[in-house]
N, C-alpha and C. Protein backbone atom coordinates (compact mmCIF):
# COMPACT_ATOMS: atom_id res chain seq x y z
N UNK A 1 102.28 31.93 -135.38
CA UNK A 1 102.58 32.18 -133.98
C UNK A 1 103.17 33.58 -133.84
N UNK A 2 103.00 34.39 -132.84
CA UNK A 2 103.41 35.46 -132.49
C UNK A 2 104.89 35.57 -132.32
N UNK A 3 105.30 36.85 -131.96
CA UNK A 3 106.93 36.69 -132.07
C UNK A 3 107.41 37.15 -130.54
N UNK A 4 108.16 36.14 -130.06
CA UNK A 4 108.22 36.47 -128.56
C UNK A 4 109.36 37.67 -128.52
N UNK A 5 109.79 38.31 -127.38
CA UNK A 5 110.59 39.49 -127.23
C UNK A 5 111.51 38.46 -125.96
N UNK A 6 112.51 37.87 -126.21
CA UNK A 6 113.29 36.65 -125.31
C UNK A 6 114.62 36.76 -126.34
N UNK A 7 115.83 36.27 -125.53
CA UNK A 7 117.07 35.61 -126.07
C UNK A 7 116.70 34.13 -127.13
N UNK A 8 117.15 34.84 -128.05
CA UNK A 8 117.01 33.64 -129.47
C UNK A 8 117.94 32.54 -128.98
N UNK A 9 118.42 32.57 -128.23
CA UNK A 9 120.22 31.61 -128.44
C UNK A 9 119.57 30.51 -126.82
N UNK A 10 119.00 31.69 -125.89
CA UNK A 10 118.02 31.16 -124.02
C UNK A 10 117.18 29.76 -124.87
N UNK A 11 116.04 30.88 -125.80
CA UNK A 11 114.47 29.67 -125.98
C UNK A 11 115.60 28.37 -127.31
N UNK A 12 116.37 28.74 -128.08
CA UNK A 12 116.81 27.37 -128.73
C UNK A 12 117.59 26.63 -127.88
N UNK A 13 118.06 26.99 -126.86
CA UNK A 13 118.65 25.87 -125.59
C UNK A 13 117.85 25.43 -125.35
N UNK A 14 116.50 26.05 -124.42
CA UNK A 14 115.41 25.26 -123.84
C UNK A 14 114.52 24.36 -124.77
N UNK A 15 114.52 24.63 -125.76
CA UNK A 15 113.56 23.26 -126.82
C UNK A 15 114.86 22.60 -127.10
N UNK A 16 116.42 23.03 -127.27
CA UNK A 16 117.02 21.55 -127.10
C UNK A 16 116.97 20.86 -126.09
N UNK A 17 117.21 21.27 -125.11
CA UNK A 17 117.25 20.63 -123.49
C UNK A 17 116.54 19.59 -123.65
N UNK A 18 114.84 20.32 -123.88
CA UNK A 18 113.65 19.16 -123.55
C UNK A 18 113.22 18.24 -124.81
N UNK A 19 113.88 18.32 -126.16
CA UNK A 19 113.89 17.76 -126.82
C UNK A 19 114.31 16.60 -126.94
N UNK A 20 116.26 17.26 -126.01
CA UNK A 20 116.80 15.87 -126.17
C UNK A 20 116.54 15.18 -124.94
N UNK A 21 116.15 15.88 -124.51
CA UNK A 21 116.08 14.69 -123.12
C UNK A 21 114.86 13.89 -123.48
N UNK A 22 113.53 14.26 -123.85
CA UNK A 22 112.75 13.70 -124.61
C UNK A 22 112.96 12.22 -125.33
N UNK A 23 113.67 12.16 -126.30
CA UNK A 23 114.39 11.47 -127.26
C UNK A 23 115.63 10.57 -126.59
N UNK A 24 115.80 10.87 -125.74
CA UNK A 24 117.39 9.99 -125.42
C UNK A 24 116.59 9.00 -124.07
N UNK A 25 115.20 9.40 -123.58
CA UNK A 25 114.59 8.57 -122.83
C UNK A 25 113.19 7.77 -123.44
N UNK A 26 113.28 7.72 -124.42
CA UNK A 26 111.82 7.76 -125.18
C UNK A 26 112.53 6.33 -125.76
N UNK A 27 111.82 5.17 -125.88
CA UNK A 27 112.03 4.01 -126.60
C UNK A 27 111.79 3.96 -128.15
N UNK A 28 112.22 3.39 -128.98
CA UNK A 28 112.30 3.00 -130.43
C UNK A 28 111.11 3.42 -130.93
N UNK A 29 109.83 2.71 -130.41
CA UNK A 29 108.88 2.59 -130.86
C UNK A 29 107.77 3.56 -130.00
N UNK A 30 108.38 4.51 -129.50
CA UNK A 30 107.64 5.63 -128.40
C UNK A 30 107.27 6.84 -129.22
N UNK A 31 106.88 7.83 -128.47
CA UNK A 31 106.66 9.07 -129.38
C UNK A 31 107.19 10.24 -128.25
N UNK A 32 107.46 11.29 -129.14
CA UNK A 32 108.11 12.54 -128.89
C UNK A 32 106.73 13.69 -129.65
N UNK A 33 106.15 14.36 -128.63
CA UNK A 33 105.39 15.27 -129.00
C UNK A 33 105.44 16.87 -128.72
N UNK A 34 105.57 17.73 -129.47
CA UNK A 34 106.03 19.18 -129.67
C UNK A 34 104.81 19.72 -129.79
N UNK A 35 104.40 20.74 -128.71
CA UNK A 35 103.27 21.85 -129.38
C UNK A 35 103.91 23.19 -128.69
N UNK A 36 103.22 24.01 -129.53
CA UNK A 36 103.19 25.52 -128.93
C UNK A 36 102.33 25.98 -129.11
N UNK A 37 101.68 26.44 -128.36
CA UNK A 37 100.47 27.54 -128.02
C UNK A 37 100.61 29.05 -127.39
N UNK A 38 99.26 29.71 -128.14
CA UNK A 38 99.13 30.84 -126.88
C UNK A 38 98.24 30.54 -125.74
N UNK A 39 98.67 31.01 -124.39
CA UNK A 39 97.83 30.56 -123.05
C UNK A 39 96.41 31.47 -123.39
N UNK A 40 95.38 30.76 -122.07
CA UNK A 40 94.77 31.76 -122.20
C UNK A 40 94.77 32.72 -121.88
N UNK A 41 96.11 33.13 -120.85
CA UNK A 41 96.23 34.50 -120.58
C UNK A 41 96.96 35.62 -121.50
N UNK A 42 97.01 34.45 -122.71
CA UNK A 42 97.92 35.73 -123.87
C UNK A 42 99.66 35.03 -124.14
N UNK A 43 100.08 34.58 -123.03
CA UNK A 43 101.64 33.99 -123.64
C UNK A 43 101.31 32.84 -124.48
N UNK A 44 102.76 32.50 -124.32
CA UNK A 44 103.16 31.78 -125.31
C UNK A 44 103.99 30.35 -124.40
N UNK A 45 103.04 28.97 -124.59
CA UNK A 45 103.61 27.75 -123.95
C UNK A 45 104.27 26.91 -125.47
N UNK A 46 105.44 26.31 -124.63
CA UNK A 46 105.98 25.58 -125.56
C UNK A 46 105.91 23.95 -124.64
N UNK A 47 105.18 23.06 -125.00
CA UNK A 47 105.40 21.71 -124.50
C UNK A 47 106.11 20.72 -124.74
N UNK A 48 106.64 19.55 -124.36
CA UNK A 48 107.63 18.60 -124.72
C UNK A 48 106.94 17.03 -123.93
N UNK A 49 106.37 16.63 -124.93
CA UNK A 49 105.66 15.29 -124.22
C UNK A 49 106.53 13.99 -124.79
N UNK A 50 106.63 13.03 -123.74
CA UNK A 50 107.54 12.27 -124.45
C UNK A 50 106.29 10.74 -124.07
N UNK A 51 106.81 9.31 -124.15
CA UNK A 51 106.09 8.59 -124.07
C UNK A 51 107.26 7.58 -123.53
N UNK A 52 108.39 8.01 -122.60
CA UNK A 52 109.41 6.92 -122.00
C UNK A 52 108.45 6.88 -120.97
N UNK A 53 110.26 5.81 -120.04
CA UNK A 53 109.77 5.42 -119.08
C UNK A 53 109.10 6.21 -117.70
N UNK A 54 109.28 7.62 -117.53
CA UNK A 54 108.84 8.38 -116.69
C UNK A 54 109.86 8.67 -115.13
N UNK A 55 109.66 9.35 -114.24
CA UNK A 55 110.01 9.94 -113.42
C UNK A 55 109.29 9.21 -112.06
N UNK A 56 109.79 8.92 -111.82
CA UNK A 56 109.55 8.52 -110.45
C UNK A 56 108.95 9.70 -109.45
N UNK A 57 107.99 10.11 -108.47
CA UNK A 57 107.58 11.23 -107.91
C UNK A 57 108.77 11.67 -106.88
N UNK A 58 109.19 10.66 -106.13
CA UNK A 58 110.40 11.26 -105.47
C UNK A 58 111.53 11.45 -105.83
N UNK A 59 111.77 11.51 -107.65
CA UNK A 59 113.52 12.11 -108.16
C UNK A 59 112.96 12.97 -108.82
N UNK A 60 111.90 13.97 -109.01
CA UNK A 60 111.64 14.69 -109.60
C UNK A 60 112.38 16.01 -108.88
N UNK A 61 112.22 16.03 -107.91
CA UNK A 61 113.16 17.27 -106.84
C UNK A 61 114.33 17.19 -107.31
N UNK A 62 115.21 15.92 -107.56
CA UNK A 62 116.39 15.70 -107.89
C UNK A 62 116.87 15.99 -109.16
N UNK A 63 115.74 15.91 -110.58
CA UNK A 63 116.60 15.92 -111.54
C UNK A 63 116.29 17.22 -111.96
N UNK A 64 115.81 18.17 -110.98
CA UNK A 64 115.43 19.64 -111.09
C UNK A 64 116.36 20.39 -110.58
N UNK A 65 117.65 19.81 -109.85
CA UNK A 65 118.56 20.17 -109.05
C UNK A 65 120.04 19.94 -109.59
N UNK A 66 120.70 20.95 -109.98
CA UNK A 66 121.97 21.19 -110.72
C UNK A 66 122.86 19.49 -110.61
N UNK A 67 123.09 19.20 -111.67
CA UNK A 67 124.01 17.67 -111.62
C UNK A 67 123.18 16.99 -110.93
N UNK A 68 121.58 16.85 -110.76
CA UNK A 68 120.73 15.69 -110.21
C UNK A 68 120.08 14.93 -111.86
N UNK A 69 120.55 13.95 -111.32
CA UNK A 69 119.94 12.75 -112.35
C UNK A 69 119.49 11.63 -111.67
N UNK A 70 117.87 11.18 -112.25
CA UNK A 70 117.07 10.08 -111.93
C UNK A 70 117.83 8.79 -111.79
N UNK A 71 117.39 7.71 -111.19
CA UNK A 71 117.46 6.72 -111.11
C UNK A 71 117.88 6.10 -112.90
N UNK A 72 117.04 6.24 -113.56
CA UNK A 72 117.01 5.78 -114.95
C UNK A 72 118.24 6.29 -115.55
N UNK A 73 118.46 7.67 -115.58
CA UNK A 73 119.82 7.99 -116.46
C UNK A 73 121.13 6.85 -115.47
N UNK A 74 121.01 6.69 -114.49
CA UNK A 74 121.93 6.12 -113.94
C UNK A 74 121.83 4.46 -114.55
N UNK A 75 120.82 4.07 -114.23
CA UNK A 75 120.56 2.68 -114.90
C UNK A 75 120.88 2.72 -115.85
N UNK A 76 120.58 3.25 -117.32
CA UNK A 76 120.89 3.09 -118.65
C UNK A 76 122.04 3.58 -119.08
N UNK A 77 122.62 3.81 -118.39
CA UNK A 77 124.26 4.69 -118.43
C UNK A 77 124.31 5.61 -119.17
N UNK A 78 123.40 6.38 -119.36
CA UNK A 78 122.67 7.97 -120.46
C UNK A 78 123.95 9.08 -120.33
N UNK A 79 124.77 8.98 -121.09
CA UNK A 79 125.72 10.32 -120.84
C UNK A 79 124.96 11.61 -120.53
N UNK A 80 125.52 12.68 -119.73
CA UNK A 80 124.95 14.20 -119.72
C UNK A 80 125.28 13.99 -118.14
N UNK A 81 124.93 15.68 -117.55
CA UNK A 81 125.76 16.06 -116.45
C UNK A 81 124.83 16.47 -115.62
N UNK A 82 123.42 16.13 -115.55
CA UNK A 82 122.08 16.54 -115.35
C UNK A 82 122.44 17.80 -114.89
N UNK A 83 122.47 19.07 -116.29
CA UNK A 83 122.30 20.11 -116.36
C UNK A 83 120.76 20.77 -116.87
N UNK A 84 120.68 19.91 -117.88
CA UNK A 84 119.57 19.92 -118.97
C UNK A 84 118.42 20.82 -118.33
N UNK A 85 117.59 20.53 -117.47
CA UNK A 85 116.74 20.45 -116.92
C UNK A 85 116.86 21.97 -115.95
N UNK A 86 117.38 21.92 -115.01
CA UNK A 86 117.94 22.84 -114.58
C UNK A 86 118.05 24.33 -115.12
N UNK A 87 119.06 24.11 -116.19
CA UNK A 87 119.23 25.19 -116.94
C UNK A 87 117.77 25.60 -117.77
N UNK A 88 117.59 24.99 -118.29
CA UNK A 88 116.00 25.07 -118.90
C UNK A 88 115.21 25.88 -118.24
N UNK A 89 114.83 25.52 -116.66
CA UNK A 89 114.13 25.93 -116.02
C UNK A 89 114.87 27.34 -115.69
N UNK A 90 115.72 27.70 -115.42
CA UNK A 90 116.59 28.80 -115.03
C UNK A 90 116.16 29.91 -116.31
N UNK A 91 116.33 29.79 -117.23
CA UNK A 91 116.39 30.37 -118.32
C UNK A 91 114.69 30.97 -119.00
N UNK A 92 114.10 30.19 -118.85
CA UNK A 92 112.73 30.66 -118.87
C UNK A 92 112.13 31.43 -117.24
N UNK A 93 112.67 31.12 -116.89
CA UNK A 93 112.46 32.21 -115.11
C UNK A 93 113.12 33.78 -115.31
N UNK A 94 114.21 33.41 -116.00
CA UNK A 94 114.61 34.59 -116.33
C UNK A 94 114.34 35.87 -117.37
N UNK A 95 113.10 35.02 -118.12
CA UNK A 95 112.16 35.59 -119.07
C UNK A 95 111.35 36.05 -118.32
N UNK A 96 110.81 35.59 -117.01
CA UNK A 96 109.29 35.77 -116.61
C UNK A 96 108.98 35.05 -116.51
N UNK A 97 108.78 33.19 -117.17
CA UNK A 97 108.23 32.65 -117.68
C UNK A 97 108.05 31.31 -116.51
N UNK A 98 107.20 30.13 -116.62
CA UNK A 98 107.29 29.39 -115.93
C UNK A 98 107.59 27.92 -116.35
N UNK A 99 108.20 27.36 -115.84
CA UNK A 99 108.36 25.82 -115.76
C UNK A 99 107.07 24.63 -114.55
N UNK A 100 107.16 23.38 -115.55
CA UNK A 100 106.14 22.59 -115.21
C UNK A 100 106.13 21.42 -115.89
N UNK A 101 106.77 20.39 -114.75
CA UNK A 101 107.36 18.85 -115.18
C UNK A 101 106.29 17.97 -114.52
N UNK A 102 105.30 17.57 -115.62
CA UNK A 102 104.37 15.93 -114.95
C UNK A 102 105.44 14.92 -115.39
N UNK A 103 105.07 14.03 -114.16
CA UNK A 103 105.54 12.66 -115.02
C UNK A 103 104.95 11.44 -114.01
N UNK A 104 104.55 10.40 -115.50
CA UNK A 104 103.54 9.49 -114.74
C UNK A 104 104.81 8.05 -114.76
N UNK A 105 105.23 7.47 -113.93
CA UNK A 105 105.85 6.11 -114.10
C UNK A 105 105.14 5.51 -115.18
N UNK A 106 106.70 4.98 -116.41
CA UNK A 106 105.77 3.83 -117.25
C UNK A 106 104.87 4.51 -118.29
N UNK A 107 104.48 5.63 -118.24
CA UNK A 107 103.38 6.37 -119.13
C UNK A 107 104.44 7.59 -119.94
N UNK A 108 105.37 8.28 -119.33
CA UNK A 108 106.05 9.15 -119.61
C UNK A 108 105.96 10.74 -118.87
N UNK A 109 106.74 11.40 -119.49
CA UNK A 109 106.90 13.05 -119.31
C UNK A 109 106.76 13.79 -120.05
N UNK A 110 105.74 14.82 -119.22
CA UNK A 110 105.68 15.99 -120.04
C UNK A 110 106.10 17.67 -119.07
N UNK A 111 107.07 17.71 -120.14
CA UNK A 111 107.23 19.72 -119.64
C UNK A 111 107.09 20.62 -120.33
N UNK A 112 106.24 21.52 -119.77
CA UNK A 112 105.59 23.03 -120.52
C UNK A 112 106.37 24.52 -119.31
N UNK A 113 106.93 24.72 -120.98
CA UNK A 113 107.49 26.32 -120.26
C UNK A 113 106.67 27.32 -120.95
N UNK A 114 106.31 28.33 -120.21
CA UNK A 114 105.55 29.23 -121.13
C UNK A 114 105.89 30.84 -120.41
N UNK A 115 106.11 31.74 -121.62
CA UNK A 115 106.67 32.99 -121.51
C UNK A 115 105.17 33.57 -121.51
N UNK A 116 105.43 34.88 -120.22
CA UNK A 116 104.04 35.30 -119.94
C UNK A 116 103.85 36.37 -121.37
N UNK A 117 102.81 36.82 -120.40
CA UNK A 117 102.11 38.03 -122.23
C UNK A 117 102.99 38.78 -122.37
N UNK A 118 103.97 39.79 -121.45
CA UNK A 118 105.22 40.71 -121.23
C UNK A 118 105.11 40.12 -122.44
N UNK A 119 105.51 38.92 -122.68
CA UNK A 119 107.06 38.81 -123.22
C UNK A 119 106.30 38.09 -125.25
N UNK A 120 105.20 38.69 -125.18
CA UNK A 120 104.93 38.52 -126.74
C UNK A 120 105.31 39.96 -127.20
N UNK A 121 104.82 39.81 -128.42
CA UNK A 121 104.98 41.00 -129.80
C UNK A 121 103.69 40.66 -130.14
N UNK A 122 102.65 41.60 -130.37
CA UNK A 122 101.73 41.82 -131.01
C UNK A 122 101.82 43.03 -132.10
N UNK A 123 100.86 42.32 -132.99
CA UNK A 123 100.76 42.97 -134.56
C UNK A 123 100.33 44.58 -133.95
N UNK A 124 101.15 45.49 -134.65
CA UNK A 124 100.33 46.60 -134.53
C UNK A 124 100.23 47.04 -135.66
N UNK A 125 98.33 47.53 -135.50
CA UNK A 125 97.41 48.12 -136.70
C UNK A 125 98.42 49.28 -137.74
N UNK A 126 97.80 48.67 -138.78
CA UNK A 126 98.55 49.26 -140.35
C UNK A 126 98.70 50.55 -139.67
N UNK A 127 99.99 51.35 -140.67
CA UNK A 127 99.82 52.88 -140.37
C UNK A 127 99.35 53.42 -141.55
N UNK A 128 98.90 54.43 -141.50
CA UNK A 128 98.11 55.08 -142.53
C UNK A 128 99.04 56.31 -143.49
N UNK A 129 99.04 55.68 -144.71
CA UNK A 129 100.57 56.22 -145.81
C UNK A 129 100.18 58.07 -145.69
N UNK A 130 101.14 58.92 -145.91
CA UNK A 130 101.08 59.97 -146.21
C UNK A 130 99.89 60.62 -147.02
N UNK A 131 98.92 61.68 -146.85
CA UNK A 131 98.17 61.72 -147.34
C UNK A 131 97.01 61.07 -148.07
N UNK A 132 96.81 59.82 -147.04
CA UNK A 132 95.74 58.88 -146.96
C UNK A 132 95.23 59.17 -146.41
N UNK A 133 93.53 59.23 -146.21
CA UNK A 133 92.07 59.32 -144.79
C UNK A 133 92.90 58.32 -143.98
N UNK A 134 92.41 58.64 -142.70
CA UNK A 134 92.82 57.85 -141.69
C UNK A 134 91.28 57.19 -141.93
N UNK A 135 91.15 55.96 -141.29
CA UNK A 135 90.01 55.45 -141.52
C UNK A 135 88.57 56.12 -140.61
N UNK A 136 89.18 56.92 -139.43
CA UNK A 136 87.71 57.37 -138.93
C UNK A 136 87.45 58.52 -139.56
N UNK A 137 88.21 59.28 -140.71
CA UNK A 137 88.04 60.47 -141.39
C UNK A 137 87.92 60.58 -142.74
N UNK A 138 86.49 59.49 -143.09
CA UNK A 138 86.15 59.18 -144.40
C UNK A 138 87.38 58.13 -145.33
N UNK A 139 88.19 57.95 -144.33
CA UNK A 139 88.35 56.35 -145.30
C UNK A 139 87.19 55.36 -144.83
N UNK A 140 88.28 53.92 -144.82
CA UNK A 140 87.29 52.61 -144.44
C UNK A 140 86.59 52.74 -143.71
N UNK A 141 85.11 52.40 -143.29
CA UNK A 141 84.26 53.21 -142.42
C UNK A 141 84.60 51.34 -141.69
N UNK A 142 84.20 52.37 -140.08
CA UNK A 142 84.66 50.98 -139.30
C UNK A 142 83.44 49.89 -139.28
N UNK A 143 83.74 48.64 -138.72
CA UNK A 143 82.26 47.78 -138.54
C UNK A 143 81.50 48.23 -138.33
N UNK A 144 81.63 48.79 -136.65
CA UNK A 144 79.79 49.14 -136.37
C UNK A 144 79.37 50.06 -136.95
N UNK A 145 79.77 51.20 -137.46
CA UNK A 145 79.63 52.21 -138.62
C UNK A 145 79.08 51.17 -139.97
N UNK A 146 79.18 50.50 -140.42
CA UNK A 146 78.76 49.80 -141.62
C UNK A 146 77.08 49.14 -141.30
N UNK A 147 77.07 49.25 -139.86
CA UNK A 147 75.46 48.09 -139.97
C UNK A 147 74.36 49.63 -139.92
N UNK A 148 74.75 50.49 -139.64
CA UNK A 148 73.64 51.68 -139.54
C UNK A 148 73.53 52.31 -140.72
């Protein structure tokens, strides 16, 4: 994976956030799923799929909203200050980046934050040592140079 240009201390809050919230709503026998990708526009998404009980469509406004917590954290008596979420989202906005919470009742939740292209590091091409050919000046001859 590429190396993003972000606060090290911002993106390990936000994969705890959605980790634990993940995990502290996710049943015994449920699953917790982690990917990261590059988009196709070049960033970098980090996802958090869980397989609990899910979000109801009308507390989703709510548990996106500083000290808003669902119906469920209230039912199960889930300690936390419904910051989690919130902050998460705050913190990747402040990269550039965007937030994006599905959630199906009963099926579970999934949220993908993803830092735009800004905000990668791409490899840049070898430099060429002191008194080496640069490659278009009789070093490595380039591809299309090789088929003629």
């Amino acid at each position: 994976m590429p190396k993003a240009w972000a606060d090290e201390r911002a993106l390990r809050q936000v994969c705890l956030n959605l980790l634990s919230n993940a995990i502290k709503f996710t049943p015994s026998n449920g699953t917790v799923t982690l990917k990261v990708a590059r988009t196709k526009a070049g960033g970098l998404a980090l996802s958090v799929k869980d397989t609990g009980p899910g979000i109801p469509d009308d507390e989703i406004p709510r548990v996106l909203r500083s000290f808003g917590q669902g119906s469920l954290a209230h039912q199960t008596a889930e300690g936390g200050t419904g910051l989690g979420l919130p902050i998460t989202k705050g913190l990747i906005e402040l990269h550039g980046g965007s937030f994006e919470l599905k959630s199906k009742l009963r099926y579970g939740t999934e949220v993908t934050v993803t830092l735009p292209p800004s905000r990668i590091m791409e490899a840049l091409p070898r430099l060429t040592e002191p008194g080496e050919p640069a490659p278009d000046e009789g070093g490595q001859p380039d591809a299309h140079k090789r088929a003629s």
